[in-house]
Protein backbone atom coordinates (compact mmCIF):
# COMPACT_ATOMS: atom_id res chain seq x y z
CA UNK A 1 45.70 -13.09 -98.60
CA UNK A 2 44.91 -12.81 -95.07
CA UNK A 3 42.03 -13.48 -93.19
CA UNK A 4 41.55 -10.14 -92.28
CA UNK A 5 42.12 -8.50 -95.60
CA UNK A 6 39.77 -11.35 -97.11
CA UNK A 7 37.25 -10.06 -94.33
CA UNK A 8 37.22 -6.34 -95.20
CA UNK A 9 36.89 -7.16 -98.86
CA UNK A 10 34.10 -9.22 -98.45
CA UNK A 11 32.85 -7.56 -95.49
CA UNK A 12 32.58 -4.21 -97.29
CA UNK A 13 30.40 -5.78 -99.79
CA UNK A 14 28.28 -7.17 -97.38
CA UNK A 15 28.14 -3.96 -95.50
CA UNK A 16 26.96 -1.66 -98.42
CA UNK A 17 23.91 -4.25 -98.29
CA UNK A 18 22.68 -4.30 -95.16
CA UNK A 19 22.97 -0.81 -95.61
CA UNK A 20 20.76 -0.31 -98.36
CA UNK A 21 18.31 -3.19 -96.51
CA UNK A 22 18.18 -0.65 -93.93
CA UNK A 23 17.31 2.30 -96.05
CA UNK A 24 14.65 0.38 -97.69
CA UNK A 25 13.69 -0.62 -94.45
CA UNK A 26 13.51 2.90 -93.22
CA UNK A 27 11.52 3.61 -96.06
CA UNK A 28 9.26 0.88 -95.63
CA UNK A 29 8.40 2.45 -92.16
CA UNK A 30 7.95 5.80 -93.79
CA UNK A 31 5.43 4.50 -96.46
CA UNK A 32 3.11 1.74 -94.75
CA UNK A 33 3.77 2.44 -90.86
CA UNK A 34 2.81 0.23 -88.13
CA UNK A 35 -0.80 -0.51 -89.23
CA UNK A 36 -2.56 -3.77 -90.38
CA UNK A 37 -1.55 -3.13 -94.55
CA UNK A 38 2.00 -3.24 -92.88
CA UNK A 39 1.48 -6.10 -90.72
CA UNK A 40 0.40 -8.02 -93.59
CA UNK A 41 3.15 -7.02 -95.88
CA UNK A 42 6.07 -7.78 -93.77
CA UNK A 43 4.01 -11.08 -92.37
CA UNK A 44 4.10 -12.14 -96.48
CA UNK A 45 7.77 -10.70 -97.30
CA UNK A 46 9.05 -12.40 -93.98
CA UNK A 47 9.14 -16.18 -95.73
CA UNK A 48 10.93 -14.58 -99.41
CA UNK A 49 12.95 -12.42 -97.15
CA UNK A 50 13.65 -15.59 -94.68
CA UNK A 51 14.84 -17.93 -97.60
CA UNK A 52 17.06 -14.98 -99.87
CA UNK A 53 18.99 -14.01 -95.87
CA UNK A 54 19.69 -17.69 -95.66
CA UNK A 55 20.62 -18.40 -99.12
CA UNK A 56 22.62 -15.01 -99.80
CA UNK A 57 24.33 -15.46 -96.35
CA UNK A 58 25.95 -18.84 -97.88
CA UNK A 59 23.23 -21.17 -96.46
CA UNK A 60 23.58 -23.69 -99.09
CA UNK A 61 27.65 -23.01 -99.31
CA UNK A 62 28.17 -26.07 -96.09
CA UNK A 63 26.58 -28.57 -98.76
CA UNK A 64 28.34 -27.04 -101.47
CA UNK A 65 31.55 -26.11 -101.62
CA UNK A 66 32.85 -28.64 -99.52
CA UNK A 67 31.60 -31.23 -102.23
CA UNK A 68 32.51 -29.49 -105.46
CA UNK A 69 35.82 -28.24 -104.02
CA UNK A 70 36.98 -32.10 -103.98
CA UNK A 71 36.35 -32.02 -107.94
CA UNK A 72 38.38 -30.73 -110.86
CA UNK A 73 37.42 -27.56 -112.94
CA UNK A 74 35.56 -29.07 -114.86
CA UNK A 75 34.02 -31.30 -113.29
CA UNK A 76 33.11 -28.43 -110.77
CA UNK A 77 31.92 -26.67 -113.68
CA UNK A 78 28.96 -29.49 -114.88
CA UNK A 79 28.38 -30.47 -111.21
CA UNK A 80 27.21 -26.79 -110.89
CA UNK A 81 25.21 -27.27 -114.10
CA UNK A 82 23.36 -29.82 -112.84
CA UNK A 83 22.90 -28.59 -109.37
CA UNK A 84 21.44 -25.14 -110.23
CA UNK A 85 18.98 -26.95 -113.32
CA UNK A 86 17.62 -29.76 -110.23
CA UNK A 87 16.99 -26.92 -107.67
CA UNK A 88 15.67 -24.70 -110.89
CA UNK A 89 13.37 -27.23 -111.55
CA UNK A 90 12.19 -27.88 -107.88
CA UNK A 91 11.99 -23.88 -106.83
CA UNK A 92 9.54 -23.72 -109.65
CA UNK A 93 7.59 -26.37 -108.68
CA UNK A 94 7.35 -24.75 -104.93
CA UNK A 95 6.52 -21.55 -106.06
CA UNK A 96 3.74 -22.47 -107.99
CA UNK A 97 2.36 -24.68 -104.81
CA UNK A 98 2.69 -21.56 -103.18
CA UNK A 99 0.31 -19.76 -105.92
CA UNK A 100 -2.25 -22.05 -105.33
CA UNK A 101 -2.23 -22.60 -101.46
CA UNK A 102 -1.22 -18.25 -100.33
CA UNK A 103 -4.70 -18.37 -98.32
CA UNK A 104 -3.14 -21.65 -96.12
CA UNK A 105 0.32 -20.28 -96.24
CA UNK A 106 -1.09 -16.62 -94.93
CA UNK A 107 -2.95 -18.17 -92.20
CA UNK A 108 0.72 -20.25 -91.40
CA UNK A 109 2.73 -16.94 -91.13
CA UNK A 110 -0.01 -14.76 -89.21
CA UNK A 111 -2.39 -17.12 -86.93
CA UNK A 112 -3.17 -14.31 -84.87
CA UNK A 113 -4.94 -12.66 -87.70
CA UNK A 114 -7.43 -15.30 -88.33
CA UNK A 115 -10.52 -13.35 -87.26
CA UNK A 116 -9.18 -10.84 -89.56
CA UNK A 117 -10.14 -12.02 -93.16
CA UNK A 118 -9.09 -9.00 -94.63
CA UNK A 119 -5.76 -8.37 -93.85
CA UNK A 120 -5.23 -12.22 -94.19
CA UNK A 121 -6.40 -11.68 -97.55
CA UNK A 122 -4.03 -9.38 -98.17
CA UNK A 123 -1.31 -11.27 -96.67
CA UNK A 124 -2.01 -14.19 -99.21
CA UNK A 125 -1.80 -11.78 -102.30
CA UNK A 126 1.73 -10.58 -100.66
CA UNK A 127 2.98 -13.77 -100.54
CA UNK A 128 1.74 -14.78 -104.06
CA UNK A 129 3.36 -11.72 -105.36
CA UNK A 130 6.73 -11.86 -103.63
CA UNK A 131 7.44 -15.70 -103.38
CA UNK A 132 8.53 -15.83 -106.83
CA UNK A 133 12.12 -14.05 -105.64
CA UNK A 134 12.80 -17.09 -103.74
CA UNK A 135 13.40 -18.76 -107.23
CA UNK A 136 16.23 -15.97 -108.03
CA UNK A 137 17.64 -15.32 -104.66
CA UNK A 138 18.24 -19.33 -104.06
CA UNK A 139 20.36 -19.52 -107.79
CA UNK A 140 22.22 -16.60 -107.45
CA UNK A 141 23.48 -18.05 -104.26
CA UNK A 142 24.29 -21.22 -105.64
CA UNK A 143 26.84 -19.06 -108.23
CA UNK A 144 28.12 -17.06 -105.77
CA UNK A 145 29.37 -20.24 -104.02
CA UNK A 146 31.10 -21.20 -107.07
CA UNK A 147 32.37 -17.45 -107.65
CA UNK A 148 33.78 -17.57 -103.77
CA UNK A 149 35.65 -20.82 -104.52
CA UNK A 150 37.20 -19.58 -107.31
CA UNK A 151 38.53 -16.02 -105.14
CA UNK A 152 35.98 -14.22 -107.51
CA UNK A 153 34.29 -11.58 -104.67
CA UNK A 154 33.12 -8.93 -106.45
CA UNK A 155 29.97 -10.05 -108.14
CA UNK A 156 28.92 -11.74 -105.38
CA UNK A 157 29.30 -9.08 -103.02
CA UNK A 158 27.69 -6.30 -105.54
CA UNK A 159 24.96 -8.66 -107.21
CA UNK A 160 22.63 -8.63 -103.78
CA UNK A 161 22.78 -4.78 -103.92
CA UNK A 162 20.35 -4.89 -106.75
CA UNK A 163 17.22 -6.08 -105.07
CA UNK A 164 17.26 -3.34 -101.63
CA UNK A 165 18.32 -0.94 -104.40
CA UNK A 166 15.59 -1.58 -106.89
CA UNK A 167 12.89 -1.82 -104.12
CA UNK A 168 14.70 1.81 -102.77
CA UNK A 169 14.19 3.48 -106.00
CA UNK A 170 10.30 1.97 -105.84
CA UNK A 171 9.71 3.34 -102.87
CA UNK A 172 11.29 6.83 -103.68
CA UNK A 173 9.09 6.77 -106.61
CA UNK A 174 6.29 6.03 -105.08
CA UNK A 175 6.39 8.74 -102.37
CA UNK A 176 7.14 11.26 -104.96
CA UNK A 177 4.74 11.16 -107.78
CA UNK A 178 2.21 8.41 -107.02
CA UNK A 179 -0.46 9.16 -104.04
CA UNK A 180 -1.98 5.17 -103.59
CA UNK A 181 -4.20 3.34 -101.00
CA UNK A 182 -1.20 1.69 -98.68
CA UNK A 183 -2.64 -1.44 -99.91
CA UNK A 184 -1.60 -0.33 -103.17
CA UNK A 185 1.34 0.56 -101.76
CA UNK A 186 2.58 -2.69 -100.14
CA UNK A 187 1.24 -4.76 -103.44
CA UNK A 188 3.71 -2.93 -105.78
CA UNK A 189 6.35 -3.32 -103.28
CA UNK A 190 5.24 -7.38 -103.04
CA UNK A 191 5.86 -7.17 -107.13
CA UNK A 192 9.19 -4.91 -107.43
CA UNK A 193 11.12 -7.43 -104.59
CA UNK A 194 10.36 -10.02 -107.63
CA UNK A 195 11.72 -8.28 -110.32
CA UNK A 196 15.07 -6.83 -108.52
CA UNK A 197 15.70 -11.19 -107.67
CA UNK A 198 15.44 -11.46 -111.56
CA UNK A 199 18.41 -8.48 -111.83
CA UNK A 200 20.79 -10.29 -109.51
CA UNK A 201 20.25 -13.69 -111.00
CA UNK A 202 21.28 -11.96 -113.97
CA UNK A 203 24.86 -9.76 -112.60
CA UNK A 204 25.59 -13.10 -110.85
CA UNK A 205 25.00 -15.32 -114.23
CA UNK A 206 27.07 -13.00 -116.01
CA UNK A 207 29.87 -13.13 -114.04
CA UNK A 208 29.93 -16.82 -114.07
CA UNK A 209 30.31 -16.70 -117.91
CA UNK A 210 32.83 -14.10 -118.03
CA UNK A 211 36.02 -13.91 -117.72
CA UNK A 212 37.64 -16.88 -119.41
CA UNK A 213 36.35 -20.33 -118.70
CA UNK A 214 32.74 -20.36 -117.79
CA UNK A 215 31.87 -21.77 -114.42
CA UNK A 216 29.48 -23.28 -115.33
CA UNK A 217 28.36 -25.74 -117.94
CA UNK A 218 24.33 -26.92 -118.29
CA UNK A 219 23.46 -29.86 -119.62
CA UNK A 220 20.66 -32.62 -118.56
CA UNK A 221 21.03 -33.22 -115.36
CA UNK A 222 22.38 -36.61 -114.56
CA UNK A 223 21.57 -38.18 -111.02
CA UNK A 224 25.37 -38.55 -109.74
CA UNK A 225 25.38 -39.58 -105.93
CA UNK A 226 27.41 -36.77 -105.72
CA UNK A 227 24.12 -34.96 -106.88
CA UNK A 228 21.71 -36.95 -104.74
CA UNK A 229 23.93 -36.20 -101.43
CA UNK A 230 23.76 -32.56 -102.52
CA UNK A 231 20.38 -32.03 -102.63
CA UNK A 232 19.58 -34.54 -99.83
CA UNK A 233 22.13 -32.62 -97.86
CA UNK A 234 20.22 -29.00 -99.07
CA UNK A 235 17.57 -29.10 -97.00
CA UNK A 236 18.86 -29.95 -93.77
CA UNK A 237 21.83 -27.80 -94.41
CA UNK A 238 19.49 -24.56 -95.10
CA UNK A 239 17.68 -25.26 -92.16
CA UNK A 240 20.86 -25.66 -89.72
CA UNK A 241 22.35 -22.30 -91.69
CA UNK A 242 19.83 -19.89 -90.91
CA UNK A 243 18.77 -20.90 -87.31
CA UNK A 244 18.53 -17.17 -86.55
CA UNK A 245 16.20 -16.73 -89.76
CA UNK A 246 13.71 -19.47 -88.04
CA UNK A 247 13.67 -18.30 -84.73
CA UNK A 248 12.54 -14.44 -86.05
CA UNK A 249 10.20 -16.11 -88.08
CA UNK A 250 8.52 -18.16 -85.20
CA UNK A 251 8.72 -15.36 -83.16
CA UNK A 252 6.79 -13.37 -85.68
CA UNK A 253 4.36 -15.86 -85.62
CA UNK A 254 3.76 -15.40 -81.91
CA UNK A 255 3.76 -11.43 -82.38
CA UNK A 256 1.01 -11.90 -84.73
CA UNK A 257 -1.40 -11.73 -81.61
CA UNK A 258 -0.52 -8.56 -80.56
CA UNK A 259 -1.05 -5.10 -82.22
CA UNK A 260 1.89 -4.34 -84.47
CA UNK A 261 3.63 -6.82 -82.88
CA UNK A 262 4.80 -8.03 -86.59
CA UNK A 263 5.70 -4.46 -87.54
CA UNK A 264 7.93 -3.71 -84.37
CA UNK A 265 9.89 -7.30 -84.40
CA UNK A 266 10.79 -6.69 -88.13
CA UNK A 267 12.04 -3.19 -87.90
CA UNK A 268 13.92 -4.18 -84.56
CA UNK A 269 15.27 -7.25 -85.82
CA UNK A 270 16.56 -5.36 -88.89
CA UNK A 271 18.80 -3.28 -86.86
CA UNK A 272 20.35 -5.89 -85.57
CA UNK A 273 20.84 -7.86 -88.89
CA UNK A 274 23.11 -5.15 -89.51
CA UNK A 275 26.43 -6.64 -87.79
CA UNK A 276 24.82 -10.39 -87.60
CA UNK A 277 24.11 -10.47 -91.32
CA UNK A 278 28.25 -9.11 -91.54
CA UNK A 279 29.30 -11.55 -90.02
CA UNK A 280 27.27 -14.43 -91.18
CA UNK A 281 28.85 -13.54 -95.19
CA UNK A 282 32.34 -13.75 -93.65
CA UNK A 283 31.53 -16.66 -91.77
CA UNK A 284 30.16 -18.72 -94.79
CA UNK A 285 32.25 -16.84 -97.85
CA UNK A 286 35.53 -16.99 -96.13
CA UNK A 287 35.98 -19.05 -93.27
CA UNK A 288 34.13 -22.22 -94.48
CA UNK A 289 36.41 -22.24 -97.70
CA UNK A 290 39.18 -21.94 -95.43
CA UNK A 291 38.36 -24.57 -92.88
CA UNK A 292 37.59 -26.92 -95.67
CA UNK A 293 40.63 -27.13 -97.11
CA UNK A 294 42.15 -27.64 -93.68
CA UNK A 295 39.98 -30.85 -93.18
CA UNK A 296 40.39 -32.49 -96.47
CA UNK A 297 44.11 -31.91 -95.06
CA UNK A 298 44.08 -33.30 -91.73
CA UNK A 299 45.44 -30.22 -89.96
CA UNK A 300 43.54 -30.27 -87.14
CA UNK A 301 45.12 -27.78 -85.37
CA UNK A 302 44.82 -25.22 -87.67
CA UNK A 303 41.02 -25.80 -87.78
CA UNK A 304 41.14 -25.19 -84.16
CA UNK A 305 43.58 -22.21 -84.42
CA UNK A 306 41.30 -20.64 -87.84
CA UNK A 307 38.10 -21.02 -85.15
CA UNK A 308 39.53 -19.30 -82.13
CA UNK A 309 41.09 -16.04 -84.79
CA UNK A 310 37.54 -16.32 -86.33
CA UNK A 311 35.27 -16.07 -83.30
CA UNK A 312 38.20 -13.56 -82.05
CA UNK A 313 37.17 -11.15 -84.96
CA UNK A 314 33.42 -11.72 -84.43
CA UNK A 315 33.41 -10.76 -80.79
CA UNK A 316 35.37 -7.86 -81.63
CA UNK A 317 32.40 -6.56 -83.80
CA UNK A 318 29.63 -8.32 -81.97
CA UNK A 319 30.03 -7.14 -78.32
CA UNK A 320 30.25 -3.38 -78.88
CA UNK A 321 27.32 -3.85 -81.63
CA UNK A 322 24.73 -5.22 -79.06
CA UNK A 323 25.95 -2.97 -76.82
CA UNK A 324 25.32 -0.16 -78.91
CA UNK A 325 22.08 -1.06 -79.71
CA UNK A 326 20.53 -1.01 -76.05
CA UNK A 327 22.12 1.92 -74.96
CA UNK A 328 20.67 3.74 -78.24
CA UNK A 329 17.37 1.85 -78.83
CA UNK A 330 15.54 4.58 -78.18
CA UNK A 331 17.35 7.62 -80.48
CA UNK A 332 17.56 5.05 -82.97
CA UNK A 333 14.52 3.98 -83.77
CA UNK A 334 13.10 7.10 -83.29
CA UNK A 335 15.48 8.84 -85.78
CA UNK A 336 14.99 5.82 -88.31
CA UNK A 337 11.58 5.03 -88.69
CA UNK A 338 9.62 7.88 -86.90
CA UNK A 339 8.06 9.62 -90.14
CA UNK A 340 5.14 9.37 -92.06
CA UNK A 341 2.83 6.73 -90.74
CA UNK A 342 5.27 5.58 -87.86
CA UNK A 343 4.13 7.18 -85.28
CA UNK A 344 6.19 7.85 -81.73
CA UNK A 345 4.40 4.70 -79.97
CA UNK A 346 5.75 2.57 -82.84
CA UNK A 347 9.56 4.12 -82.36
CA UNK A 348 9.02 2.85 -78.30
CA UNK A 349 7.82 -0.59 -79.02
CA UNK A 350 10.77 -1.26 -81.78
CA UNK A 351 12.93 0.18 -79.27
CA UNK A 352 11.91 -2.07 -76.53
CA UNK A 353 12.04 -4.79 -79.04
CA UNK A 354 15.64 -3.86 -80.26
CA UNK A 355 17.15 -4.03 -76.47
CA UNK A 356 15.63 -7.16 -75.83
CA UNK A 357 16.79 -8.33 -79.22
CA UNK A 358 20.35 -7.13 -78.97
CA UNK A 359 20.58 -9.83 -75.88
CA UNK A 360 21.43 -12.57 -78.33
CA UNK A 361 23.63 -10.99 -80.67
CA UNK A 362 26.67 -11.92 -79.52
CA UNK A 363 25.47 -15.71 -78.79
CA UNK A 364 23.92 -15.61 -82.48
CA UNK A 365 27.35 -14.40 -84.01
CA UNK A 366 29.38 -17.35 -82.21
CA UNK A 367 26.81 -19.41 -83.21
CA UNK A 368 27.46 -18.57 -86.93
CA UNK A 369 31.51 -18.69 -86.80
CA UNK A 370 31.56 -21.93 -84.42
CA UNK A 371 29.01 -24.23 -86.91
CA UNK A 372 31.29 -23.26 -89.91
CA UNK A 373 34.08 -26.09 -88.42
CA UNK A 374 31.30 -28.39 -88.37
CA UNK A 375 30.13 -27.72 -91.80
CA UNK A 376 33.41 -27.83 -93.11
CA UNK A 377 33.74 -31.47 -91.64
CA UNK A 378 30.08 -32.76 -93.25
CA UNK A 379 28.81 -32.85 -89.65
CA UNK A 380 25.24 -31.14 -90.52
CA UNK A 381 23.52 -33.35 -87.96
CA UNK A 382 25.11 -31.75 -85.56
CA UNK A 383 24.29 -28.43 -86.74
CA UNK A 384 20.78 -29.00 -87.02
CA UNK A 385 19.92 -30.80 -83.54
CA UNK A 386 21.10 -27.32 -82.48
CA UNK A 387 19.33 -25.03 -84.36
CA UNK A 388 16.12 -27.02 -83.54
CA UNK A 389 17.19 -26.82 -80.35
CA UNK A 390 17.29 -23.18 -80.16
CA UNK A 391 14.03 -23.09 -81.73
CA UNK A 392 12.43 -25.48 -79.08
CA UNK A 393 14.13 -22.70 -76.82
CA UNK A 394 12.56 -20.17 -78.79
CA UNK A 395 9.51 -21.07 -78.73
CA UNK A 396 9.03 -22.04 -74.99
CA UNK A 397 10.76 -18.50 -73.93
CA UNK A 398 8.65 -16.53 -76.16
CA UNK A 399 5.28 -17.97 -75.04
CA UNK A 400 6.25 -17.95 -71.61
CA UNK A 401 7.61 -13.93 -71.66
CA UNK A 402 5.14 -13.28 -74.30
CA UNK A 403 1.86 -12.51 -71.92
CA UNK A 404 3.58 -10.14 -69.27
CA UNK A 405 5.81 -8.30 -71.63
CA UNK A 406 4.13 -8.82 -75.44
CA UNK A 407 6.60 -8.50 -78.21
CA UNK A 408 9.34 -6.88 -75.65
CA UNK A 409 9.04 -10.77 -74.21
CA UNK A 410 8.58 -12.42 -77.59
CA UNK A 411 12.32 -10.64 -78.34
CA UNK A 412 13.86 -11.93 -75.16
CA UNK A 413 12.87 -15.45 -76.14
CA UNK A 414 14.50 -15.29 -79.65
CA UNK A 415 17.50 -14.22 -77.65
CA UNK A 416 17.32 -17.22 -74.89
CA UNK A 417 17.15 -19.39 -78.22
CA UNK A 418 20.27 -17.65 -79.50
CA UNK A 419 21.99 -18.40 -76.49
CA UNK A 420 20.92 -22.13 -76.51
CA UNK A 421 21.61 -22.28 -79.90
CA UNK A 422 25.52 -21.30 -79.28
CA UNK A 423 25.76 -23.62 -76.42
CA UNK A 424 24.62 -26.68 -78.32
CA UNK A 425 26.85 -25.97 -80.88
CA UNK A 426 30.13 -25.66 -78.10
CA UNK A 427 28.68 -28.74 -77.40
CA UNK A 428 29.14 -30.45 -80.66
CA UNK A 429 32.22 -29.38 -80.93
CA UNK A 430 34.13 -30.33 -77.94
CA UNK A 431 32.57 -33.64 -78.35
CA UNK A 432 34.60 -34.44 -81.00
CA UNK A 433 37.38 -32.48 -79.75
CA UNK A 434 37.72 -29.23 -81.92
CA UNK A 435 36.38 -27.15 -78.83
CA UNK A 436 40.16 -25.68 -77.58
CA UNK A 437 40.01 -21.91 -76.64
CA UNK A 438 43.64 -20.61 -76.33
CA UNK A 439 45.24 -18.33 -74.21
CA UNK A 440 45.11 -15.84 -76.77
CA UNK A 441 41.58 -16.25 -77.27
CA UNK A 442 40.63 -15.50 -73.67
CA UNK A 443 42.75 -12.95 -73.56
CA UNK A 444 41.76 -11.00 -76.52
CA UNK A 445 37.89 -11.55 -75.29
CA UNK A 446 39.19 -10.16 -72.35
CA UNK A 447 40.17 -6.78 -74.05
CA UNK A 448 37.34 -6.47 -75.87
CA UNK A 449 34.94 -6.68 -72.97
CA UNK A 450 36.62 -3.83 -71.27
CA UNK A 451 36.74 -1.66 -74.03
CA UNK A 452 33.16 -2.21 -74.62
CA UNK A 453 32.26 -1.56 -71.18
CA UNK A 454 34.33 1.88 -71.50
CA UNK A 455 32.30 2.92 -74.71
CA UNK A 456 29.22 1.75 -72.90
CA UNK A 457 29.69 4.38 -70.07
CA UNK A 458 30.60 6.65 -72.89
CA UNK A 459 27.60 6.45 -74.72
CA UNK A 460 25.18 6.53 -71.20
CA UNK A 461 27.32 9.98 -70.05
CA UNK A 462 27.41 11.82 -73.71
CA UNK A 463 23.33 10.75 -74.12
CA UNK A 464 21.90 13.70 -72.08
CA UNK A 465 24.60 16.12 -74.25
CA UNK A 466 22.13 15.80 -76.97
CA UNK A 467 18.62 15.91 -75.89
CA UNK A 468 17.12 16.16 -79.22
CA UNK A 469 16.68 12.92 -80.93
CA UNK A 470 17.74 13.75 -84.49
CA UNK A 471 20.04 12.32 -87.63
CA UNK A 472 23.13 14.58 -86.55
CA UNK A 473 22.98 13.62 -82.74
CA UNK A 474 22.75 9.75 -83.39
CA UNK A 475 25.33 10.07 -86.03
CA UNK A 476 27.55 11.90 -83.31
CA UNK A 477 27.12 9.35 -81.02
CA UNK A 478 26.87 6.50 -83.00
CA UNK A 479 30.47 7.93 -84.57
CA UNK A 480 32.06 8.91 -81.26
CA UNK A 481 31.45 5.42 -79.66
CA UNK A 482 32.86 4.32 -82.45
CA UNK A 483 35.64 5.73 -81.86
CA UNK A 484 36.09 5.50 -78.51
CA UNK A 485 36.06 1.96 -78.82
CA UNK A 486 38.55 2.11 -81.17
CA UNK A 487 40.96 3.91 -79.15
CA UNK A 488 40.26 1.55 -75.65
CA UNK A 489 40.55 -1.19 -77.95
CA UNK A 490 44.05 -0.51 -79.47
CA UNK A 491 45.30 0.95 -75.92
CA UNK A 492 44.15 -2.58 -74.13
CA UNK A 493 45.64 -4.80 -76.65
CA UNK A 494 42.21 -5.99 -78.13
CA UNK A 495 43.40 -4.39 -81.38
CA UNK A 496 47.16 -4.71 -82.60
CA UNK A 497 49.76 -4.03 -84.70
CA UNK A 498 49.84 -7.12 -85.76
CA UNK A 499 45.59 -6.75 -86.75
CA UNK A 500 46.79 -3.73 -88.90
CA UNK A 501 49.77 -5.14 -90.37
CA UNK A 502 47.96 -8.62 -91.58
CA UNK A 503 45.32 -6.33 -92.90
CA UNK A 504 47.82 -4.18 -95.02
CA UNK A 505 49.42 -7.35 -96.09
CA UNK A 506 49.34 -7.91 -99.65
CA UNK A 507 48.84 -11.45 -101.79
């Protein structure tokens, strides 16, 4: 099956849960606002949510499937046992450190609250409350890696839905029959993210031992150095995977000092985790698989060819995406979170937040389809020195913009990291010569900038057709930009016949 066609498939899957991340986002607005309660709450859910974006977006698939790939089924099979019973063993062992030290950890995730002992307080309970998904998230991840090897897409693609839709129906529960204290509020929330991890652990366990030959086989564990390279390689690996994940959540630390600073950097960067997040499943479930194989078989060319169709497809979603999102910042997060206790100041600040967020996207997306190649090829190193690159980036940008512009500037530095972050990994690459954009490449990137530039200038003139921010007027844009961009798209070339006919192509 194609690329392309493996893309939608997967991509659909993917899509339907960012969606319903967003809706419970949305909702989250609606129910706790902008305030301290919901400055602590998303402070405490921003490490859980940190590790299960990393982990379900295939963070621990580069140390993975590359390694058990090289096995036999069976093999694979009690490899995976004794993988997911180690990191079992060792996730329960963190989250009960994190019981005991929430009050250290709370001060760690929100230093500009520590003249606030209350809603530090309540930070700490968060955390102890929520952590324990971390546990869940991490081994459901590890199946779906061994579900993707195996072409098996559709657990792993519907299993994640269960935790945004559990905490959905919480929160439409809670605003229909229960009236609670928002610290109430946020604490049930805190305890519901736990229990929808436990459901997808389960739809993902299920699948692995269904189906014919179970995927999986436990035993006790026995330390193979293919085991000790795993889990030596796990760390590093989940740190180089979800760069993007640890510049948000230094940035957050920074916002902590201002006045819903935390609030409007979550709901912003949410927005924009909708085609990032896309792109980072296809990157990880598909390509890396894909690239693998072509290293174990020497084809270098076809790694370089896979990379340059790859990053084609991710600018073709990624530019028109950030554009999108500055020229509608405003509507947007007006229409989607300005209810309840999310008031109209709150919709501005995410706005400005979202714009200066939307910067990086297209440096963050490379980012994630370039450092696949080096995955595939063991070179985590490489990897890493530029995600902590990008952080160091991070960190300096956002303390520097942070005091003329507060969390607008803390946004703009997660973007300058972003855009380090890409560069360093170029960098890696043409080092050891996989860096080789073709002529088709250049061309097609080409295309694509001019057709988002023409649905840019749409957007800007159809805006002041629909003064009224409202759920019909955003979906009409957000539609007929769309749209439009389809259209330049196909009539430049960025989009062709032969896109649609590799995409209708069966098995």
């Amino acid at each position: 099956m194609s690329l392309i066609r493996s893309s939608l498939l997967v991509g659909l899957g993917s899509m339907a849960s960012r969606v319903l991340g967003f809706v419970r986002d949305m909702l989250f607005a609606q129910a706790l606002g902008a305030g301290p309660v919901a400055d602590a709450f998303l402070a405490a859910f921003r490490l859980p949510n940190l590790v299960r974006r990393i982990v379900g977006e295939g963070g621990l698939n580069p140390a993975l499937i590359p390694a058990l790939s090289a096995l036999e089924p069976d093999d694979q099979a009690t490899t995976a046992g004794d993988v997911m019973s180690v990191f079992g063993l060792a996730l329960l062992g963190l989250t009960a450190l994190v019981e005991i030290g929430a009050g250290l950890l709370a001060l760690a995730l929100a230093p500009g609250l520590h003249d606030d002992g209350g809603t530090l307080a309540l930070v700490a309970l968060y955390t102890r409350l929520s952590f324990p998904i971390v546990l869940s998230v991490t081994l459901a991840s590890i199946g779906a890696a061994i579900l993707n090897m195996r072409g098996r897409f559709a657990a792993t693609a519907l299993a994640p839905l269960a935790v945004n839709g559990g905490l959905i129906l919480v929160l439409i529960g809670m605003e229909a029959g229960l009236s609670l204290p928002l610290a109430q509020k946020a604490a049930w929330l805190a305890l519901a993210s736990s229990l929808a991890g436990l459901i997808q652990l389960a739809l993902v366990a299920a699948a692995l031992w269904t189906g014919g030959t179970p995927l999986v086989r436990f035993r006790k564990p026995r330390w193979s150095p293919l085991l000790k390279n795993l889990l030596l390689a796990g760390f590093p690996v989940l740190l180089a995977s979800g760069a993007m994940q640890l510049f948000i959540l230094t940035a957050t630390q920074i916002a902590s000092f201002w006045p819903s600073g935390v609030s409007w950097l979550y709901y912003a960067e949410r927005v924009m985790q909708l085609p990032l997040g896309l792109m980072a499943a296809l990157g990880s479930g598909l390509l890396l698989p894909e690239l693998a194989r072509r290293h174990r078989a020497g084809e270098t060319g076809a790694i370089v060819a896979a990379q340059n169709r790859a990053l084609e497809v991710a600018l073709l979603l990624a530019l028109p995406a950030s554009a999108a999102l500055m020229v509608l910042a405003r509507p947007m997060s007006s229409v989607l979170f300005e209810r309840g206790a999310f008031q109209s100041s709150d919709a501005e600040g995410t706005a400005l937040v979202l714009m200066a967020l939307s910067a990086g996207l297209p440096f963050a997306t490379a980012a994630k389809v370039l450092s696949q190649t080096l995955f595939a090829r063991g070179s985590v190193k490489e990897v890493l020195v530029a995600a902590l690159l990008g952080l160091a980036l991070t960190i300096a940008a956002s303390l520097l913009l942070a005091w003329p512009l507060g969390p607008t500037g803390i946004a703009l530095g997660v973007s300058a990291g972003c855009i380090g972050h890409a560069a360093a990994i170029v960098s890696g690459l043409n080092r050891i010569g996989l860096w080789a954009p073709d002529r088709a490449l250049a061309m097609r990137a080409m295309r694509i900038v001019l057709a988002v530039l023409a649905m840019s200038l749409g957007l800007v003139g159809a805006g002041p057709l629909f003064p009224q921010a409202g759920v019909a007027s955003l979906a009409a844009l957000c539609l007929g930009g769309l749209a439009f961009y389809a259209l330049v798209a196909w009539a430049t070339g960025a989009i062709t016949r032969d896109d649609w006919a590799a995409l209708t192509k069966k098995a």
